[in-house]
N, C-alpha and C. Protein backbone atom coordinates (compact mmCIF):
# COMPACT_ATOMS: atom_id res chain seq x y z
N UNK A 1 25.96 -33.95 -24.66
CA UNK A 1 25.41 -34.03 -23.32
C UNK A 1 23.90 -34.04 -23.45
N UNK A 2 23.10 -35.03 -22.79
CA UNK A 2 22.10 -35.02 -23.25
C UNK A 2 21.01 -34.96 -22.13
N UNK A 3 21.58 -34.90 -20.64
CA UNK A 3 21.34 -34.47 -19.58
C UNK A 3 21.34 -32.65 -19.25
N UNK A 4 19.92 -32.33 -19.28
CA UNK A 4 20.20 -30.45 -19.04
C UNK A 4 21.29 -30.67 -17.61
N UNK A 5 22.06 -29.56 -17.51
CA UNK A 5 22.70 -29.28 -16.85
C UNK A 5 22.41 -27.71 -15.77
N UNK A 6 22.29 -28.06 -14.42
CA UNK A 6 21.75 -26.49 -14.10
C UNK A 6 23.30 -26.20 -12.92
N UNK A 7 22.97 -24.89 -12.58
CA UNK A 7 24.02 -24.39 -12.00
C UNK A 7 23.14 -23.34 -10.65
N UNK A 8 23.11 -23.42 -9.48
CA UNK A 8 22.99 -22.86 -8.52
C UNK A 8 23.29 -21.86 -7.93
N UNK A 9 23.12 -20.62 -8.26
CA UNK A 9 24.26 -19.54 -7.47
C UNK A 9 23.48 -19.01 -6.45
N UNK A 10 24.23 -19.06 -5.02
CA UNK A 10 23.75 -18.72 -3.90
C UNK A 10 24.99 -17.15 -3.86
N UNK A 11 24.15 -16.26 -3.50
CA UNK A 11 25.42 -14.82 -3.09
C UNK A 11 25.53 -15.27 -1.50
N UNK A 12 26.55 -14.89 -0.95
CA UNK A 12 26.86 -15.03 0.20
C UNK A 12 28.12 -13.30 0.57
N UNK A 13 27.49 -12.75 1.50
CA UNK A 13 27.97 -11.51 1.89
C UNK A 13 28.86 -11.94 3.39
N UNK A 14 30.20 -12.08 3.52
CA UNK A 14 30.30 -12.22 4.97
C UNK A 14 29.63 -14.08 4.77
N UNK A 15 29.12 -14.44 6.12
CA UNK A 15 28.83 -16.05 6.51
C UNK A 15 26.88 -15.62 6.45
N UNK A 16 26.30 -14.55 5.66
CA UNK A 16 24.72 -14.65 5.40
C UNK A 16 24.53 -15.06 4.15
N UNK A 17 23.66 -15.86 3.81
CA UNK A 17 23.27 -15.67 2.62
C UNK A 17 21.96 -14.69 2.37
N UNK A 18 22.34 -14.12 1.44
CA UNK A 18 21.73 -13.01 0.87
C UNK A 18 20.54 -13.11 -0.37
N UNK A 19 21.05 -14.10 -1.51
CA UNK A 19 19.99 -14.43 -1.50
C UNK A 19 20.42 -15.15 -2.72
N UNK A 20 19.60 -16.28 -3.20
CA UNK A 20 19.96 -17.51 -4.13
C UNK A 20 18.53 -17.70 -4.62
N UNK A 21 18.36 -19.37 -5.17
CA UNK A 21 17.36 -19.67 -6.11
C UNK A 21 16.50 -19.69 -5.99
N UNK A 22 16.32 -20.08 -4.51
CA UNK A 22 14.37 -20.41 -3.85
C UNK A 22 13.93 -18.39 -3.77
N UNK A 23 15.18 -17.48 -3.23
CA UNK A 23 14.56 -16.29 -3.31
C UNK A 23 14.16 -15.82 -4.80
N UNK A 24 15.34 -16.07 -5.58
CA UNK A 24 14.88 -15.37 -7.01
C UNK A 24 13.65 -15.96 -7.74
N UNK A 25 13.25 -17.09 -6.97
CA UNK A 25 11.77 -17.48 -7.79
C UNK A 25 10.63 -16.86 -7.24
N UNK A 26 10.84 -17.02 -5.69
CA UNK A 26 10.27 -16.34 -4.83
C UNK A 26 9.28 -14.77 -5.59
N UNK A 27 11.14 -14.17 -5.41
CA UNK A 27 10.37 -12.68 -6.15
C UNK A 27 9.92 -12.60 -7.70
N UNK A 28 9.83 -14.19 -8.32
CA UNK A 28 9.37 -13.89 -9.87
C UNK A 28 8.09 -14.07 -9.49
N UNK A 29 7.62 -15.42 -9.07
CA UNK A 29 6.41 -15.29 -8.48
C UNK A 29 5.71 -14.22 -7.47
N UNK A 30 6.20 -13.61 -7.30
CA UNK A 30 5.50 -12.63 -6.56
C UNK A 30 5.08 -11.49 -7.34
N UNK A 31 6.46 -11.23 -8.27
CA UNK A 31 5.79 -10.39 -9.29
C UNK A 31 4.70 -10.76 -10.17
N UNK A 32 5.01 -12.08 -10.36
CA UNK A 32 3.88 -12.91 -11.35
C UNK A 32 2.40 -12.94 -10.97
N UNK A 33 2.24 -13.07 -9.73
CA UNK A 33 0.96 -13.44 -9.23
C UNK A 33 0.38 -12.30 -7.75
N UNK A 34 1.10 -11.15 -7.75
CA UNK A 34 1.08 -10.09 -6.93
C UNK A 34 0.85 -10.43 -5.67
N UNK A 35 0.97 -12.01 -5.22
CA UNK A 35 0.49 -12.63 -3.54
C UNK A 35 1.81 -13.37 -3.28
N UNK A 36 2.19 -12.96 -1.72
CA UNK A 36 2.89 -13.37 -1.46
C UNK A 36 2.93 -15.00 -1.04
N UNK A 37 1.29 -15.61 -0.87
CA UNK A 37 0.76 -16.33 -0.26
C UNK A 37 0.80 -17.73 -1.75
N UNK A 38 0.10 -16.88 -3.10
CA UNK A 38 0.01 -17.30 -4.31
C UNK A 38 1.42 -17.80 -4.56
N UNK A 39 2.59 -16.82 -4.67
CA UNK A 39 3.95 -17.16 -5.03
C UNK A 39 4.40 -18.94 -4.01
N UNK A 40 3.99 -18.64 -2.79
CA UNK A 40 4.47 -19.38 -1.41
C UNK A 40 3.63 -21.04 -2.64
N UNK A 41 2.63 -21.27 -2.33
CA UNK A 41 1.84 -22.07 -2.85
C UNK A 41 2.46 -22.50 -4.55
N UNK A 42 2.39 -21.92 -5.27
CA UNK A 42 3.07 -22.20 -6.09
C UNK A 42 4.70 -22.58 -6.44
N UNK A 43 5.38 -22.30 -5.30
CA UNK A 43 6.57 -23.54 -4.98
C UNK A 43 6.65 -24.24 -3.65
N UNK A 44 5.33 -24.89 -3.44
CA UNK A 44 5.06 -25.68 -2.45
C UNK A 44 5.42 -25.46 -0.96
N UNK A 45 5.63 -23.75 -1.12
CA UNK A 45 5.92 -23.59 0.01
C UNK A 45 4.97 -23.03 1.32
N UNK A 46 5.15 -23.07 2.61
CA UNK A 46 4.02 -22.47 3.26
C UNK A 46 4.13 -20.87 3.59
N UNK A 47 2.62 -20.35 3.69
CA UNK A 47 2.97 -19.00 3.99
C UNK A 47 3.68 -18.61 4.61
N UNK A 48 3.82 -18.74 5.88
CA UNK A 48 4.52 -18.51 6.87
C UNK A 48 5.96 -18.58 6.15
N UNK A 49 6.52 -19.65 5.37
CA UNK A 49 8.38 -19.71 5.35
C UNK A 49 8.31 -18.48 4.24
N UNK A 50 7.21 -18.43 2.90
CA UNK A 50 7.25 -17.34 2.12
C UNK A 50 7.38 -15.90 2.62
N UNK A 51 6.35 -15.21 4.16
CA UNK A 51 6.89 -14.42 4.64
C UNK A 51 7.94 -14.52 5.37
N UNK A 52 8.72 -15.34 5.62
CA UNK A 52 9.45 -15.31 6.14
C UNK A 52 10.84 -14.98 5.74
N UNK A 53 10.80 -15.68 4.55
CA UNK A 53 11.79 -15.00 3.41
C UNK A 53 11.80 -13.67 3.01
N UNK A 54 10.08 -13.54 3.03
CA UNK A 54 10.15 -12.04 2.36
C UNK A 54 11.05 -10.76 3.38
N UNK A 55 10.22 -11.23 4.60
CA UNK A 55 10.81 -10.49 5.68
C UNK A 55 12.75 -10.60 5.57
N UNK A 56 13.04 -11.42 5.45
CA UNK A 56 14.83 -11.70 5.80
C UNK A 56 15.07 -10.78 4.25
N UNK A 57 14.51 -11.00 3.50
CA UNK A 57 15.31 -10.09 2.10
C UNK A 57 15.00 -8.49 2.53
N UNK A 58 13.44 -8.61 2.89
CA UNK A 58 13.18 -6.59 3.12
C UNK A 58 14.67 -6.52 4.51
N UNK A 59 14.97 -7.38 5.36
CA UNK A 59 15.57 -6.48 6.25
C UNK A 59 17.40 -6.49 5.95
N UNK A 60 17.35 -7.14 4.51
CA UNK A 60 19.13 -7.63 4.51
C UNK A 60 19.34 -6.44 3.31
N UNK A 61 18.65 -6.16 2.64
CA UNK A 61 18.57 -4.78 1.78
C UNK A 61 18.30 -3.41 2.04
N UNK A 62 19.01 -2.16 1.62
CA UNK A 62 18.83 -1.08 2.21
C UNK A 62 17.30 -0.70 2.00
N UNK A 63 16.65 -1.16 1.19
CA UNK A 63 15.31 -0.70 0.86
C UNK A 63 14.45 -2.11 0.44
N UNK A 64 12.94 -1.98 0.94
CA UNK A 64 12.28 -3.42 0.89
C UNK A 64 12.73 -4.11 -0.34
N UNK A 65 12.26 -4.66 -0.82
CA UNK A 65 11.93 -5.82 -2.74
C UNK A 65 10.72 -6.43 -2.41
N UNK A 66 10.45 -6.23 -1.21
CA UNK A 66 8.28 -6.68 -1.23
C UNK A 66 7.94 -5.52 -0.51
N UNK A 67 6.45 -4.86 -1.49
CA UNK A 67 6.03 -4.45 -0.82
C UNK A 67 4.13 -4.96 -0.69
N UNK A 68 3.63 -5.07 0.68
CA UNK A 68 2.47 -5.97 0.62
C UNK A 68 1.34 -4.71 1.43
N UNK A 69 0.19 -5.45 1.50
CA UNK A 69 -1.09 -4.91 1.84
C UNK A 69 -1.63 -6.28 2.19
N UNK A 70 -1.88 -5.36 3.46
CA UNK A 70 -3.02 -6.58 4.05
C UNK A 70 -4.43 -6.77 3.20
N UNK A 71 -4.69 -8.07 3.60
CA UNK A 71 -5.87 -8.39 2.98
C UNK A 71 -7.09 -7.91 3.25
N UNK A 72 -8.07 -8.46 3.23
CA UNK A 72 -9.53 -7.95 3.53
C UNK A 72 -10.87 -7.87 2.75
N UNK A 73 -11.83 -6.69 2.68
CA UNK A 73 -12.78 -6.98 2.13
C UNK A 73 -11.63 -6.42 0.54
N UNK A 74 -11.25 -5.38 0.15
CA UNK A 74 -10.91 -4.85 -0.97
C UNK A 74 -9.49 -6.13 -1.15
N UNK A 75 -8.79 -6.87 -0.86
CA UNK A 75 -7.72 -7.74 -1.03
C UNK A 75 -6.28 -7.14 -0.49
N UNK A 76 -5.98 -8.10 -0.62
CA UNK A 76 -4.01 -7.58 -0.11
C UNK A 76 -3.88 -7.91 -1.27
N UNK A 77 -2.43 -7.73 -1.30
CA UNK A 77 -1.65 -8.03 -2.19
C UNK A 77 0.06 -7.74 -2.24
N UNK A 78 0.66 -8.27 -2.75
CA UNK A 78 2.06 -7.78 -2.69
C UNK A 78 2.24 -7.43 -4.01
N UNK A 79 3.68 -6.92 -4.21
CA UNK A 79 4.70 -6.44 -5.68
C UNK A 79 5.93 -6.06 -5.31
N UNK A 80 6.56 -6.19 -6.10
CA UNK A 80 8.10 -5.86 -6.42
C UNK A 80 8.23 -4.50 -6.17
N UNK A 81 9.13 -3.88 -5.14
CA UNK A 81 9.43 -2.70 -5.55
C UNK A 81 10.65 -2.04 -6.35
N UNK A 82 11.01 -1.05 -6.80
CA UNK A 82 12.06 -0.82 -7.83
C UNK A 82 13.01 -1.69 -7.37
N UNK A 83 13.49 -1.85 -6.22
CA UNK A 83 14.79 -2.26 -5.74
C UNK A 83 14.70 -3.65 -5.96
N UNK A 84 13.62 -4.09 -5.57
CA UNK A 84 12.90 -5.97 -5.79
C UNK A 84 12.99 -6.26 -7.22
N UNK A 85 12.98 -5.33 -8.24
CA UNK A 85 12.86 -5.49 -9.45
C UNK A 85 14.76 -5.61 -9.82
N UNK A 86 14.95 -4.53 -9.45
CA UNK A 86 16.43 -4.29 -9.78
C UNK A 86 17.52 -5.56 -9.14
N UNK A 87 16.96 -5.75 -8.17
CA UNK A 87 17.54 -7.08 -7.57
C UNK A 87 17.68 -8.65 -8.53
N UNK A 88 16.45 -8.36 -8.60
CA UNK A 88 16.11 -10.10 -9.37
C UNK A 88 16.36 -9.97 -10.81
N UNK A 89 17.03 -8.66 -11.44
CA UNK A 89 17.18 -8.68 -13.29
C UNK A 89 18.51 -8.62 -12.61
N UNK A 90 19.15 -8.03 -11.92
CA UNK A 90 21.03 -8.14 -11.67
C UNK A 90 21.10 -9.59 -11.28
N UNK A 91 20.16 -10.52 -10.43
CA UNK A 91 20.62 -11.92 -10.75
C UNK A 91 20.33 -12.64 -11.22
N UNK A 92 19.29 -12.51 -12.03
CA UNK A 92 19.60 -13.26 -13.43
C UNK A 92 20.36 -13.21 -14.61
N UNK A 93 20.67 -11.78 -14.64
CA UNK A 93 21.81 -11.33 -15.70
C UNK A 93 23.29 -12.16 -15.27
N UNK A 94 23.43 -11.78 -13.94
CA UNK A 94 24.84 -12.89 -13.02
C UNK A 94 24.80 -14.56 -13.56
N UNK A 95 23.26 -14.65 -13.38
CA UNK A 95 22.85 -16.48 -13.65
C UNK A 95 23.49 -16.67 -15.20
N UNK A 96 23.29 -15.79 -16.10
CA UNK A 96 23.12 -15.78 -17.60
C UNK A 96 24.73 -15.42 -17.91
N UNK A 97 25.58 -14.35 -17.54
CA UNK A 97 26.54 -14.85 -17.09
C UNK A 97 27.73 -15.53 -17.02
N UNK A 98 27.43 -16.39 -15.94
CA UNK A 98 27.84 -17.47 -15.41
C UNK A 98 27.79 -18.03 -16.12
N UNK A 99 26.49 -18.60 -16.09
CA UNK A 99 26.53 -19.81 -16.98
C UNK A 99 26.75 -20.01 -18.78
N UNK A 100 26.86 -18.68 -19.19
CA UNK A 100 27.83 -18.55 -20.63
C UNK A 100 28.97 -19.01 -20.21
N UNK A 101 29.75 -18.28 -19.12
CA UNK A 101 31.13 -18.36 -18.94
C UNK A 101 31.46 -20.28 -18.61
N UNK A 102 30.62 -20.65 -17.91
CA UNK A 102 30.91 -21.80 -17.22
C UNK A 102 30.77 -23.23 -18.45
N UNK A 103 30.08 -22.72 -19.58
CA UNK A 103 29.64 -23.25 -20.68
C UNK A 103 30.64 -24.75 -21.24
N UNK A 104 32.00 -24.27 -21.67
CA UNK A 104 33.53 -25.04 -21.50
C UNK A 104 33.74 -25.68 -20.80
N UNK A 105 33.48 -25.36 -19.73
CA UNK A 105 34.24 -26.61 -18.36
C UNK A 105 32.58 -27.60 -18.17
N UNK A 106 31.83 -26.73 -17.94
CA UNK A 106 30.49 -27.49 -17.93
C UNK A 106 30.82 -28.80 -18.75
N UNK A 107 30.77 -28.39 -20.66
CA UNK A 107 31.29 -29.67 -21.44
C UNK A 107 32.10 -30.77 -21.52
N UNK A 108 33.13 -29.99 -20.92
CA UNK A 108 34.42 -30.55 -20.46
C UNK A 108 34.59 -31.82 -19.16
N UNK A 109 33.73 -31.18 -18.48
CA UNK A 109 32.87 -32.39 -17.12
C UNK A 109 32.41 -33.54 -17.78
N UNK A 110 30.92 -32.99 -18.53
CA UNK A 110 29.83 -34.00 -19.06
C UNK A 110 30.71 -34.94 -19.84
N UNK A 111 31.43 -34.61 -20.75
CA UNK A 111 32.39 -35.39 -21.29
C UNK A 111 33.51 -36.40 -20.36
N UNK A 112 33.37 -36.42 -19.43
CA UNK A 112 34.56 -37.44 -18.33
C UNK A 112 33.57 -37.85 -17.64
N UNK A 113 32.10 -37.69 -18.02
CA UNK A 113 30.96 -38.35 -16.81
C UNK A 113 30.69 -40.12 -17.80
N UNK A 114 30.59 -40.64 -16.71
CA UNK A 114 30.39 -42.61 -17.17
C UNK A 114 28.59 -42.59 -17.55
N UNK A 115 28.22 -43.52 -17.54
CA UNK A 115 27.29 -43.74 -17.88
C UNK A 115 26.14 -43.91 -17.01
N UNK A 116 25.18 -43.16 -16.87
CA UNK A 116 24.46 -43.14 -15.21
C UNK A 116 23.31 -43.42 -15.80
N UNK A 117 22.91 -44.04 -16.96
CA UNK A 117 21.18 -44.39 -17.87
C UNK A 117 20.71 -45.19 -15.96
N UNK A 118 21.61 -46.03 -15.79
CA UNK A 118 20.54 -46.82 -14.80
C UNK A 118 20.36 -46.32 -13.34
N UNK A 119 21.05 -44.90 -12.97
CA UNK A 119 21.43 -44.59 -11.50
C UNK A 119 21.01 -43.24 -11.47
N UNK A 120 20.37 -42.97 -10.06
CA UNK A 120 19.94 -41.81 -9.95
C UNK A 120 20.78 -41.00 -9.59
């Protein structure tokens, strides 16, 4: 197989989603770059939908996973809190996983796929 192959996992609790790929980058970048604004920008997203996310994860969890400071003369900033941390290593460990487990059938696909060199 000479096409990487990726795999998507969205959690879904009940008919919410709770939280999937755009969040778990979300909170890497946020840890990465301590701005919620920085993280937003760096996956082309706008502030506003970045808090907006942030907000829907602090209120779907018993305890935040952002915690921020307004800006100003000294800066804002955001970070991960324990739970934000603990969140995003339990789904990537799920991602890692998965996608061991899914490894076989994954092959097993790529192998019955035709030839797509000329098709997107």
């Amino acid at each position: 197989m000479s096409d990487p192959v990726s795999l998507r996992l969205r959690l879904l609790f009940g008919d919410r989603l709770v939280f999937g790929p755009g969040k778990g980058e979300l909170l890497q970048r946020i840890a990465e770059t301590g701005s919620i604004a920085a993280a937003g920008r760096a996956m082309g997203m706008s502030y506003k939908r970045a808090w907006a996310l942030v907000e829907e994860m602090n209120a779907a969890f018993r305890a935040p996973l952002v915690a921020s400071a307004r800006g100003g003369a000294g800066g804002g900033g955001a970070q991960l809190t324990a739970e934000g941390q603990e969140v995003l290593a339990a789904y990537r460990a799920l991602l890692q996983a998965v996608e061991a487990a899914a490894a076989p059938q994954v092959a097993r696909i790529a192998g019955l796929l035709g030839d797509m060199s000329g098709q997107k």
